[in-house]
Protein backbone atom coordinates (compact mmCIF):
# COMPACT_ATOMS: atom_id res chain seq x y z
CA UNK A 1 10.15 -35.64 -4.13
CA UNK A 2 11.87 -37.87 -1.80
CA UNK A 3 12.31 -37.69 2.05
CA UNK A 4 15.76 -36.02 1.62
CA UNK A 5 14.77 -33.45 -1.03
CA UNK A 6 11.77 -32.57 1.15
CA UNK A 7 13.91 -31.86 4.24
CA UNK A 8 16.27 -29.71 1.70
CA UNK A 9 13.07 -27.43 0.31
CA UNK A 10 12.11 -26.97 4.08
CA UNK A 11 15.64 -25.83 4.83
CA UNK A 12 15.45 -23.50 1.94
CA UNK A 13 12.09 -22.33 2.94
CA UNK A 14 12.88 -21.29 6.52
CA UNK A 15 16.55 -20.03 5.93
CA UNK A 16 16.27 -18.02 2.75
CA UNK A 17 13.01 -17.19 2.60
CA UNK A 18 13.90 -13.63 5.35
CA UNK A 19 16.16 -12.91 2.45
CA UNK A 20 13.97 -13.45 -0.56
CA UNK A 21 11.88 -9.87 0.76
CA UNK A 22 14.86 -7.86 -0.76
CA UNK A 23 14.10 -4.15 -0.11
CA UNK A 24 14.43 -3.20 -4.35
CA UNK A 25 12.12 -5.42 -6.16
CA UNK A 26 10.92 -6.03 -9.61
CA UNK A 27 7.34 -5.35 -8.38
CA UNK A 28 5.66 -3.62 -5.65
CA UNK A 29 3.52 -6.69 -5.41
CA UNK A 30 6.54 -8.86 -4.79
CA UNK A 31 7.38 -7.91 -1.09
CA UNK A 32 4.27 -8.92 1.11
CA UNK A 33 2.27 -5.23 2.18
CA UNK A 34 4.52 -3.33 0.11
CA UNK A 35 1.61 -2.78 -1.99
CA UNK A 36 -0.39 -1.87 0.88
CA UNK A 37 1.27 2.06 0.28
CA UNK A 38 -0.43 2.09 -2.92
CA UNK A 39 -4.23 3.44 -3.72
CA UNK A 40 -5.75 -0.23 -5.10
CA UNK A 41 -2.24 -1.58 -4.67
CA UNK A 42 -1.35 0.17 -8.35
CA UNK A 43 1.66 2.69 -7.87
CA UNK A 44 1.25 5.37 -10.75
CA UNK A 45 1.00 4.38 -14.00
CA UNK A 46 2.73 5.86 -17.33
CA UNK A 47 6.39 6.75 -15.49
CA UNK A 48 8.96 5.50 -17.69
CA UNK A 49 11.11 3.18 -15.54
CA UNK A 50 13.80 0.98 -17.33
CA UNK A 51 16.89 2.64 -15.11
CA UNK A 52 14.75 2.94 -11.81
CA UNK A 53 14.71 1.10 -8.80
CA UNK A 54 11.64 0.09 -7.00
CA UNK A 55 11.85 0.12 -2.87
CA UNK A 56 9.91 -1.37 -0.13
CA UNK A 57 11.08 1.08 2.59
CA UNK A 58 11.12 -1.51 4.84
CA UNK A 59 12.29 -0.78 8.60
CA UNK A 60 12.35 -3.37 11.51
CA UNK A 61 11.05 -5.86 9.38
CA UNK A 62 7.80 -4.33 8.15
CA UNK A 63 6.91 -2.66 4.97
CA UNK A 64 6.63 1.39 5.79
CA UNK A 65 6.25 2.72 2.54
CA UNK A 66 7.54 2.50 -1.42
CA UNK A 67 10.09 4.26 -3.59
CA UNK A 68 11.01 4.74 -6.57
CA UNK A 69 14.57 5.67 -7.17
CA UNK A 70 17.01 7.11 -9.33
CA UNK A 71 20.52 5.77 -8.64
CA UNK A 72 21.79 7.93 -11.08
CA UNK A 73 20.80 11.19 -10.12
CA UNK A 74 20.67 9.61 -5.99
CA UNK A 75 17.34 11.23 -5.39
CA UNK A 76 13.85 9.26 -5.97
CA UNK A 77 11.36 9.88 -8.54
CA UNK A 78 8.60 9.80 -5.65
CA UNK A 79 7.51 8.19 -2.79
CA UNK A 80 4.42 6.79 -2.18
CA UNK A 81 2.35 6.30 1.57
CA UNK A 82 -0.63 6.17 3.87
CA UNK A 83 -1.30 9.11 5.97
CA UNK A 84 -1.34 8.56 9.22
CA UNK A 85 -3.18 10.87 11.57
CA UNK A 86 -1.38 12.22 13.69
CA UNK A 87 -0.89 15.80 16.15
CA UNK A 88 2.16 16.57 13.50
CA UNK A 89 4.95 17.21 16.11
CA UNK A 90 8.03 16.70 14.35
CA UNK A 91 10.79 14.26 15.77
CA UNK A 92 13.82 15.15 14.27
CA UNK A 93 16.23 12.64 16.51
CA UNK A 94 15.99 9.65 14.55
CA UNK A 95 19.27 8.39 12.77
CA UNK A 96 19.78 9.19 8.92
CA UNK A 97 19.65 5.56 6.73
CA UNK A 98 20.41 4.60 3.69
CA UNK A 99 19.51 1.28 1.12
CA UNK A 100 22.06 -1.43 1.56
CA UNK A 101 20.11 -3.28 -1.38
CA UNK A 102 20.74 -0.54 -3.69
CA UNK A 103 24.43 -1.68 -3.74
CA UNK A 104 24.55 -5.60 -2.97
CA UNK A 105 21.70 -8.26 -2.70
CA UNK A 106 21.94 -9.87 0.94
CA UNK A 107 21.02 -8.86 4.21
CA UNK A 108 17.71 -8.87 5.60
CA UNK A 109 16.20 -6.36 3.68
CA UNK A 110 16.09 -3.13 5.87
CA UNK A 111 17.09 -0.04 5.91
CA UNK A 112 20.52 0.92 7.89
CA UNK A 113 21.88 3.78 9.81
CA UNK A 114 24.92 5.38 8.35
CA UNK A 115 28.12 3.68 10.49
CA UNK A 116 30.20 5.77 11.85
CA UNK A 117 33.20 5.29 9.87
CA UNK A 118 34.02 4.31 6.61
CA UNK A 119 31.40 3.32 4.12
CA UNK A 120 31.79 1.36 1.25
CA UNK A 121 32.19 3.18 -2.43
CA UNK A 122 29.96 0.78 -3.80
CA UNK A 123 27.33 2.66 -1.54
CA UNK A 124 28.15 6.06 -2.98
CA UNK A 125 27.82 4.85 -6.22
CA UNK A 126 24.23 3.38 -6.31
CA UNK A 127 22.44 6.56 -3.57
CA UNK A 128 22.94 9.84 -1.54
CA UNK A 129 25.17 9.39 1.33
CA UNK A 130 25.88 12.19 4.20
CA UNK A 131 28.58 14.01 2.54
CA UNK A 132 26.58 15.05 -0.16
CA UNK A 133 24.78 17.42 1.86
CA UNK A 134 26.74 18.12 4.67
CA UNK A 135 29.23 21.40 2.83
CA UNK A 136 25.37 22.52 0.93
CA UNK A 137 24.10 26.02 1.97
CA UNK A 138 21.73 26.72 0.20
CA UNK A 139 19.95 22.99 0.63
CA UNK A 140 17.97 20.88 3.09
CA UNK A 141 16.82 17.20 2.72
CA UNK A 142 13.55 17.72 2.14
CA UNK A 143 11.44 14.59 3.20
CA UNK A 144 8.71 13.36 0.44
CA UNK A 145 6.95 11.10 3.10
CA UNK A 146 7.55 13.60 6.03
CA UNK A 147 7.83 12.45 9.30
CA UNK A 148 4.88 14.48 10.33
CA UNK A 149 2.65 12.29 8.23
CA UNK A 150 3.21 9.66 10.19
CA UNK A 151 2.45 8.07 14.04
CA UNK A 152 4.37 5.57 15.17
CA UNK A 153 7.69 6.06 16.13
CA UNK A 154 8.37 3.30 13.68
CA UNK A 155 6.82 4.81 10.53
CA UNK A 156 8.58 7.97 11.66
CA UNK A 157 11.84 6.90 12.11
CA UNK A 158 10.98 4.84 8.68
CA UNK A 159 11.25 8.20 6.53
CA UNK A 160 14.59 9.20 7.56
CA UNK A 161 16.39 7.63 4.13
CA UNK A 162 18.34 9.25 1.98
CA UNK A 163 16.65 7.19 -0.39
CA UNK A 164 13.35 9.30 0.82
CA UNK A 165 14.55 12.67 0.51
CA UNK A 166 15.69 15.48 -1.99
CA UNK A 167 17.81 19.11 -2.34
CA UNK A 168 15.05 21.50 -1.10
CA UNK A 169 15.67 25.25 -1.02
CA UNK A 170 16.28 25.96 2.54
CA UNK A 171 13.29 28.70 2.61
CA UNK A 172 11.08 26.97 0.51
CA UNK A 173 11.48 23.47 2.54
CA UNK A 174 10.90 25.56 6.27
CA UNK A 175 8.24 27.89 4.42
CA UNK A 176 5.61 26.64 1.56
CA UNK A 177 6.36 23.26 1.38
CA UNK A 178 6.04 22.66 5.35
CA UNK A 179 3.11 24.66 5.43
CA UNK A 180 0.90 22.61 2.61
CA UNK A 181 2.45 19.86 4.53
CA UNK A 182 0.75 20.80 7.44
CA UNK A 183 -2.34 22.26 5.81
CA UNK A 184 -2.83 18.24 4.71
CA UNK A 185 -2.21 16.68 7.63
CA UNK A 186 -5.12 18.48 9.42
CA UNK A 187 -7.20 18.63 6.17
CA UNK A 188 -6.70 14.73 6.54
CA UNK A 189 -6.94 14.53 9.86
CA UNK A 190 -10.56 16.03 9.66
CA UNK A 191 -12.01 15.21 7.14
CA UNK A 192 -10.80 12.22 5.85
CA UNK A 193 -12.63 8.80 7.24
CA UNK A 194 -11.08 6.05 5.34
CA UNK A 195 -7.08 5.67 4.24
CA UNK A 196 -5.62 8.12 2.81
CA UNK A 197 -2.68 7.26 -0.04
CA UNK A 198 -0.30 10.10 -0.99
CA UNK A 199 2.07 10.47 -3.43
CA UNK A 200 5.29 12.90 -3.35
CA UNK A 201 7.55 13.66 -6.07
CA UNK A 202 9.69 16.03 -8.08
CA UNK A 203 10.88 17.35 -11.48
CA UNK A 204 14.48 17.48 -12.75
CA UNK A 205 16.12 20.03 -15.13
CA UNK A 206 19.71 18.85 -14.71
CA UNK A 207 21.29 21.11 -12.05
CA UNK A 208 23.62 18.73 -9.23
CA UNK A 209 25.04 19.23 -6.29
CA UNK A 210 28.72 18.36 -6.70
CA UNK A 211 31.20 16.88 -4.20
CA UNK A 212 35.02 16.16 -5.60
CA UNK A 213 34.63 17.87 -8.24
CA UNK A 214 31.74 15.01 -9.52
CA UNK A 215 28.32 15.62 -10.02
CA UNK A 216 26.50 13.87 -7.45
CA UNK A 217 22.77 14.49 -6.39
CA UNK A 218 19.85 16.14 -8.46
CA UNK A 219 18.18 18.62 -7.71
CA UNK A 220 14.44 19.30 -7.64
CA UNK A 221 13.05 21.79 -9.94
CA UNK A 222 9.97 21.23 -9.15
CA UNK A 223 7.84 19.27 -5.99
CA UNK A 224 4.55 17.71 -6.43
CA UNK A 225 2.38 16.27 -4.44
CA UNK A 226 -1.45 14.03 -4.54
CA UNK A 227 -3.61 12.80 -2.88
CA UNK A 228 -6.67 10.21 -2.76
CA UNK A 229 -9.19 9.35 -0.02
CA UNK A 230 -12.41 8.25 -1.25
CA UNK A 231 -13.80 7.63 2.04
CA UNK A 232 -14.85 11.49 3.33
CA UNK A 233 -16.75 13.47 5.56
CA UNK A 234 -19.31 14.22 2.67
CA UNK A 235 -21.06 16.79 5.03
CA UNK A 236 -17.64 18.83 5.08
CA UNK A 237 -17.65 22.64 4.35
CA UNK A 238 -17.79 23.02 0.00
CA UNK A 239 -14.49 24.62 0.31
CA UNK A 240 -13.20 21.22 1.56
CA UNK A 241 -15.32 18.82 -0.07
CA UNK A 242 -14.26 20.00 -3.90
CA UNK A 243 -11.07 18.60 -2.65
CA UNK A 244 -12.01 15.21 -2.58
CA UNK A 245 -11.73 12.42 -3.18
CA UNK A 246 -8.31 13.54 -4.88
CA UNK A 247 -6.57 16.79 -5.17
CA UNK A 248 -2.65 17.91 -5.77
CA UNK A 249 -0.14 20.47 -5.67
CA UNK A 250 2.84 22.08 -7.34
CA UNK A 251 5.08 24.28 -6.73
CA UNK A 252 8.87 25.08 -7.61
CA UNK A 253 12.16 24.49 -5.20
CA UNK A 254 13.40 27.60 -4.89
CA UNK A 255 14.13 30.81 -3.02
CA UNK A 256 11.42 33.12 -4.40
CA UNK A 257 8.15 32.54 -6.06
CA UNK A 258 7.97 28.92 -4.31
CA UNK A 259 4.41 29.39 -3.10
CA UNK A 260 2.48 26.03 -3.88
CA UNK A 261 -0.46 26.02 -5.82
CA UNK A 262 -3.32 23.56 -5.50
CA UNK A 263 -4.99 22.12 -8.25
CA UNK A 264 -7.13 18.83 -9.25
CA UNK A 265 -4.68 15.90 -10.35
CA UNK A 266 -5.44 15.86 -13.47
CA UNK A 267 -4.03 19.08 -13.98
CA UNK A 268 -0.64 18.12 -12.12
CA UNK A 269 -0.92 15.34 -14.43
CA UNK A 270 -0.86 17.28 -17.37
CA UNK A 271 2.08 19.49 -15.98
CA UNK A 272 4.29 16.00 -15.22
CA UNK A 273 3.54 15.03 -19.05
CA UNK A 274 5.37 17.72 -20.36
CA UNK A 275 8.23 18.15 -17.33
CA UNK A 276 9.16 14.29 -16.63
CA UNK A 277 10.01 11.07 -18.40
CA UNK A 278 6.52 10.03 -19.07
CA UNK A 279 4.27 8.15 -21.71
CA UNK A 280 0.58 9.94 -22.48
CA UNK A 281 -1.10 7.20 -20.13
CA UNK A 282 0.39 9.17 -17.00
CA UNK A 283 -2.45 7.76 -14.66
CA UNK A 284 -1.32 8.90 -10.08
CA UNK A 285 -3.79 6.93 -8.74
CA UNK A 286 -5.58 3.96 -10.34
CA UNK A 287 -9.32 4.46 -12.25
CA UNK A 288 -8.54 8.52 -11.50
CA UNK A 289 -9.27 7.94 -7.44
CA UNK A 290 -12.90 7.42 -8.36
CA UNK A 291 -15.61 7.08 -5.06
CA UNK A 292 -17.43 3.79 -4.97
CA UNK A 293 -21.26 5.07 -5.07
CA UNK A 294 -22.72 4.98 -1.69
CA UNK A 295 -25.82 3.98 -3.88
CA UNK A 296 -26.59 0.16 -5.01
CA UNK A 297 -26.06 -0.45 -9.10
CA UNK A 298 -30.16 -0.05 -10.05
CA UNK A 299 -29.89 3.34 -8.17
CA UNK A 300 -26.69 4.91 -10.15
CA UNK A 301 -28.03 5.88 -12.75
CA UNK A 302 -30.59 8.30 -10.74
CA UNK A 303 -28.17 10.93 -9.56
């Protein structure tokens, strides 16, 4: 490589580079800490994704959290996070977003408020946009990495997306589902000592909410939720401690019978086999959220 082919890679380095980290990736591994959402940096395994899209929620030019969307029905698949501890007041004055790179590949890779004025078609065609919910009744957007889960005011703001929520049932997203939201947070909050990874998702049975006569978000027939922190207060009440390292949740987006039911993951697992577009190997978290022994290898065997 000569001098002037040198001074061209450096050019290329420094001025493209910002735009290489492209929110909707190939990989989670591809954006730098976008893997850091992910238990053992392995999002869940066995979820058929040919027609999804992969996002680093990223917001002020840091990694937040990951998605992964469904630009046909506008609503994601799940999101995946750290918990954050936190005294769960909710902020609710941050502006709603949504994922330029969903639609075109430039910028710098970050999420954007909703402008005031026109947006593009091309937008509306690839995600959720305000309209959709702003004529809905019966709906909320329900967060799947709330707000409440996280601390700084970055984070927070970070999970108002579109791309990060769904249609929730008004009374189920103010009643069950906020309180096992809650009922985490301070179940992580005490008793957790290490990270905590969580993943959020939902089940589809075909029902839309329509706008213009055109069928335009999904909505949730079901909302799961799991989580895995290895790294616990092992002198925790029993109650508490059977819910560790892992443990999940279930429970269905509607008016009536909504309540959510907790359950190991392995059970959700074997409800999402049979309810979402999923292989056999459905795996949430890698090796099953296993706990690294406290005891050295010789000793292992002794327990």
């Amino acid at each position: 490589m000569n001098a002037f082919e040198c001074f061209t890679f450096a050019l290329l380095t420094v001025f493209l580079l910002p735009l290489i980290s492209a929110t909707v990736v190939q990989d989670f591994n591809h954006v730098e800490r976008c893997k850091d959402s992910l238990y053992m940096g392995t999002p869940p395994r066995g979820i058929i994704e040919s027609k999804l899209k992969k996002i680093c929620q990223r917001y002020a030019d840091k990694p937040r959290y990951v998605t992964l969307y469904d630009p046909r029905k506008r609503i994601p698949v799940y999101s995946a996070y750290t918990f954050k501890k936190t005294e769960g007041d909710r902020r609710v004055d941050y502006p709603w977003m949504y994922e330029p790179q969903l639609a075109e590949i430039d910028g710098n890779g970050n999420m954007l408020p909703f402008p005031t004025g026109y947006l593009h078609m091309k937008f509306e065609d690839s995600q959720a946009v305000l309209d959709d919910y702003s004529d809905v009744v019966l709906y909320e957007r329900g967060h799947l990495n709330p707000d409440q889960h996280q601390s700084s005011p970055h984070d927070r703001a970070a999970t108002y997306t579109l791309t990060n929520v769904v249609p929730q049932i008004r009374q189920f997203n103010i009643g069950p589902w906020r309180e096992y939201e809650e009922r985490i947070r301070v179940r992580l909050n005490n008793f957790c000592r290490g990270t905590a990874f969580i993943v959020t998702g939902v089940t589809t049975r075909g029902n839309m909410i329509r706008r213009n006569n055109q069928d335009r978000v999904a909505i949730p027939e079901d909302v799961w939720s799991a989580y895995c922190c290895t790294d616990y207060d092992r002198n925790a009440p029993h109650d508490v401690r059977i819910r560790f390292p892992s443990h999940a949740a279930l429970a269905k987006n509607a008016k009536e019978s909504n309540s959510v039911h907790e359950m190991p993951v392995q059970e959700l697992e074997i409800f999402l086999k049979n309810n979402m577009d999923v292989d056999q190997n459905l795996q949430m978290f890698y090796d099953n959220c296993i706990s690294p022994s406290p005891l050295p290898l010789y000793l292992q065997h002794t327990i």
